[in-house]
C-alpha atoms as a PDB file:
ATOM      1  CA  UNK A   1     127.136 166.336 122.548  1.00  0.00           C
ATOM      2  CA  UNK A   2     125.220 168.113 120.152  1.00  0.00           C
ATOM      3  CA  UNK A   3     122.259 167.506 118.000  1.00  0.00           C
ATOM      4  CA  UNK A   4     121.933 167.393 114.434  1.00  0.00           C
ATOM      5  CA  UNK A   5     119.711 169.444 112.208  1.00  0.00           C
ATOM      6  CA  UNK A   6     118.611 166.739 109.996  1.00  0.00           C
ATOM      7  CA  UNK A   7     114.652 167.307 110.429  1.00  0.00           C
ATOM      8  CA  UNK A   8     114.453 165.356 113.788  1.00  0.00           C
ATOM      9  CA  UNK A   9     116.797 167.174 116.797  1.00  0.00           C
ATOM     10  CA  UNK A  10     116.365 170.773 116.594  1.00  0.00           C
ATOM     11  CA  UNK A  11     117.889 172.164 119.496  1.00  0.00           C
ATOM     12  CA  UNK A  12     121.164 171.760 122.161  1.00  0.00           C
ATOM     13  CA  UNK A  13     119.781 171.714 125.698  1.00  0.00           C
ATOM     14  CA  UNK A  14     121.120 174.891 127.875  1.00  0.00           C
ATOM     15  CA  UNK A  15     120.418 173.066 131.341  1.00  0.00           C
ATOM     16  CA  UNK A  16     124.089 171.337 131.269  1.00  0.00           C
ATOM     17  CA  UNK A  17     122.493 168.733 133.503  1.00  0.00           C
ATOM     18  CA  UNK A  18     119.401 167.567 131.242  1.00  0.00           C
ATOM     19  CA  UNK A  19     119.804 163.774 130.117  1.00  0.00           C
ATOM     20  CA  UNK A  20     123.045 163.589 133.014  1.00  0.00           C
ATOM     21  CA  UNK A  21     120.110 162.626 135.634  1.00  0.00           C
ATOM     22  CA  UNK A  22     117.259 160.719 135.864  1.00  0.00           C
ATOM     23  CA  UNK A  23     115.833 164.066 137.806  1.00  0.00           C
ATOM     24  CA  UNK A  24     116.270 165.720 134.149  1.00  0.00           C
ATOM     25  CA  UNK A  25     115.772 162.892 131.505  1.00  0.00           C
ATOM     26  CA  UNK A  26     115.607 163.523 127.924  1.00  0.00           C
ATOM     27  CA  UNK A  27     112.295 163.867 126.762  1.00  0.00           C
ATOM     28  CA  UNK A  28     111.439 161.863 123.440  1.00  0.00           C
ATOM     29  CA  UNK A  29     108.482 161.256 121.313  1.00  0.00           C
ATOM     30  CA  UNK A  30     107.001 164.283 120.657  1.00  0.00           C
ATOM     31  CA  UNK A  31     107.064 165.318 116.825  1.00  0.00           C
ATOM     32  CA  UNK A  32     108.923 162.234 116.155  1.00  0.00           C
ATOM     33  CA  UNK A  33     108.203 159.842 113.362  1.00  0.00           C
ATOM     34  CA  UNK A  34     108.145 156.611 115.988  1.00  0.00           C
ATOM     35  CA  UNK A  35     107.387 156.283 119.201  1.00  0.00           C
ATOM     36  CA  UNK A  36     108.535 154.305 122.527  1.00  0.00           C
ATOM     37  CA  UNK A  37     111.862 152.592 122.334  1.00  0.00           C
ATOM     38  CA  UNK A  38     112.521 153.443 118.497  1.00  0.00           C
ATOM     39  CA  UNK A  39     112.044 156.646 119.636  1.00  0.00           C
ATOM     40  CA  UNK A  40     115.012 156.561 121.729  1.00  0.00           C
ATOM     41  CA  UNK A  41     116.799 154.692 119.360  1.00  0.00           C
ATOM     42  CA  UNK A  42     116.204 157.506 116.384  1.00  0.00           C
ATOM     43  CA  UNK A  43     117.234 160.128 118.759  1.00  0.00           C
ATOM     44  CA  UNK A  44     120.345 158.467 119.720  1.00  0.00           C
ATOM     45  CA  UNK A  45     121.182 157.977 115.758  1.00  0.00           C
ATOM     46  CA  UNK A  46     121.008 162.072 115.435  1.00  0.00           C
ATOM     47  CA  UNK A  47     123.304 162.812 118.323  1.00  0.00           C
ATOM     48  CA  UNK A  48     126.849 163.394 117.693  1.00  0.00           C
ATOM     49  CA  UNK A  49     129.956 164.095 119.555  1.00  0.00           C
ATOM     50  CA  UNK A  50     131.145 168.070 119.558  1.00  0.00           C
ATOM     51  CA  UNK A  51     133.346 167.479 116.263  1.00  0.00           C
ATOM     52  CA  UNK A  52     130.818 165.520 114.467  1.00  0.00           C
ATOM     53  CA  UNK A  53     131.763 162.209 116.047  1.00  0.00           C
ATOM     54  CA  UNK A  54     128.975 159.653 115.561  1.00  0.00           C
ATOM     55  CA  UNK A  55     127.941 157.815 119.051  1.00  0.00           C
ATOM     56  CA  UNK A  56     127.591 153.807 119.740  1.00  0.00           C
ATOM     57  CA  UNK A  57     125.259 153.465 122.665  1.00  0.00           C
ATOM     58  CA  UNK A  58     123.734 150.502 124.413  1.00  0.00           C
ATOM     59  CA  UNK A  59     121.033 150.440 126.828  1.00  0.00           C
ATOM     60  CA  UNK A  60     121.851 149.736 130.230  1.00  0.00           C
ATOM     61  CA  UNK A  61     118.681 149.031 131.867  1.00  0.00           C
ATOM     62  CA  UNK A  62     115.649 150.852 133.366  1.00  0.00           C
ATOM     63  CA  UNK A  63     115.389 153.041 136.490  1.00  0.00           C
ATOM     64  CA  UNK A  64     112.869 154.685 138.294  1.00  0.00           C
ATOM     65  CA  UNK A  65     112.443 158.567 137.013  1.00  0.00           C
ATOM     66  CA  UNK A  66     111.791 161.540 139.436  1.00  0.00           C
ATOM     67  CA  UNK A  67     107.884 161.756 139.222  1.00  0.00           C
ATOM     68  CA  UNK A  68     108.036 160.364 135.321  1.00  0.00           C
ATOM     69  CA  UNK A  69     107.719 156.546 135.621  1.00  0.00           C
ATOM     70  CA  UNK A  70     110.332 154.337 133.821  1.00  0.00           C
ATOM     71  CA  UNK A  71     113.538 155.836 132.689  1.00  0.00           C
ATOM     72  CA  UNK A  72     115.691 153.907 130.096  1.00  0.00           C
ATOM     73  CA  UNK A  73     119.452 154.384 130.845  1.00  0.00           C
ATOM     74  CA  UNK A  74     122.211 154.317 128.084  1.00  0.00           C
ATOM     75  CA  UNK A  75     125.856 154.173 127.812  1.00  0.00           C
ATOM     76  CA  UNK A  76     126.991 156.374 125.021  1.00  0.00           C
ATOM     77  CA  UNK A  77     130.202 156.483 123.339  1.00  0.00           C
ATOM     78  CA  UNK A  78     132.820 158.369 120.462  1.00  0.00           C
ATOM     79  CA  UNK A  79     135.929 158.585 119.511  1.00  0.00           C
ATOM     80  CA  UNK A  80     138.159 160.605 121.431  1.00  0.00           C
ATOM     81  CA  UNK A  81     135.487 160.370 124.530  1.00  0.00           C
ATOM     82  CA  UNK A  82     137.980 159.654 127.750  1.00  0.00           C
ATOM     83  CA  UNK A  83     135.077 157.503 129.672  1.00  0.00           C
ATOM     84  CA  UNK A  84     131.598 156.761 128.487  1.00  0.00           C
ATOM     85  CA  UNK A  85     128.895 159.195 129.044  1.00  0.00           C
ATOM     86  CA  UNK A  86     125.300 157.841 130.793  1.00  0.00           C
ATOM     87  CA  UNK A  87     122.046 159.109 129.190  1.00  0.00           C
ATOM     88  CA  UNK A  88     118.488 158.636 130.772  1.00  0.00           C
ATOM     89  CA  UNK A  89     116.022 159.009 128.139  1.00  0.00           C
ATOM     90  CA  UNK A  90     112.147 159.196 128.930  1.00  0.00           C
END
């Protein structure tokens, strides 16, 4: 999945692993125009499959994180994805 440039997500993570675990979460909130949960949320609405697909997600719950406190956890989805991907979003 790959991130938008619509003034929000600026980059596509290297680390092919980052968001996959809860030992490498996505990091949110920083130069974002909300915080906490609608953070999350407007992150999620920038993401997009690797053709442009736009994602449905829905959070699955809360986890512990690797040293980082609560993790949210969320099933993400496009068209043309064979099984849903997992997310965990700090």
């Amino acid at each position: 999945m790959e991130g938008e440039d619509s003034g929000g997500i600026q980059e596509v993570p290297l680390d092919p692993a980052y968001g996959y675990t809860k030992e490498k979460p996505i990091k949110v909130g920083s130069g974002l125009p909300v915080s906490g949960p609608k953070a999350e949320q407007y992150y999620l609405n920038q993401l997009r499959g690797p053709n442009g697909e736009e994602l449905q997600y829905e959070r699955a719950g809360s986890c512990r994180g690797f040293g980082r406190g609560l993790l949210d956890i969320y099933t993400v989805t496009y068209d043309g994805l064979d099984k849903p991907k997992t997310l965990y979003i700090n």
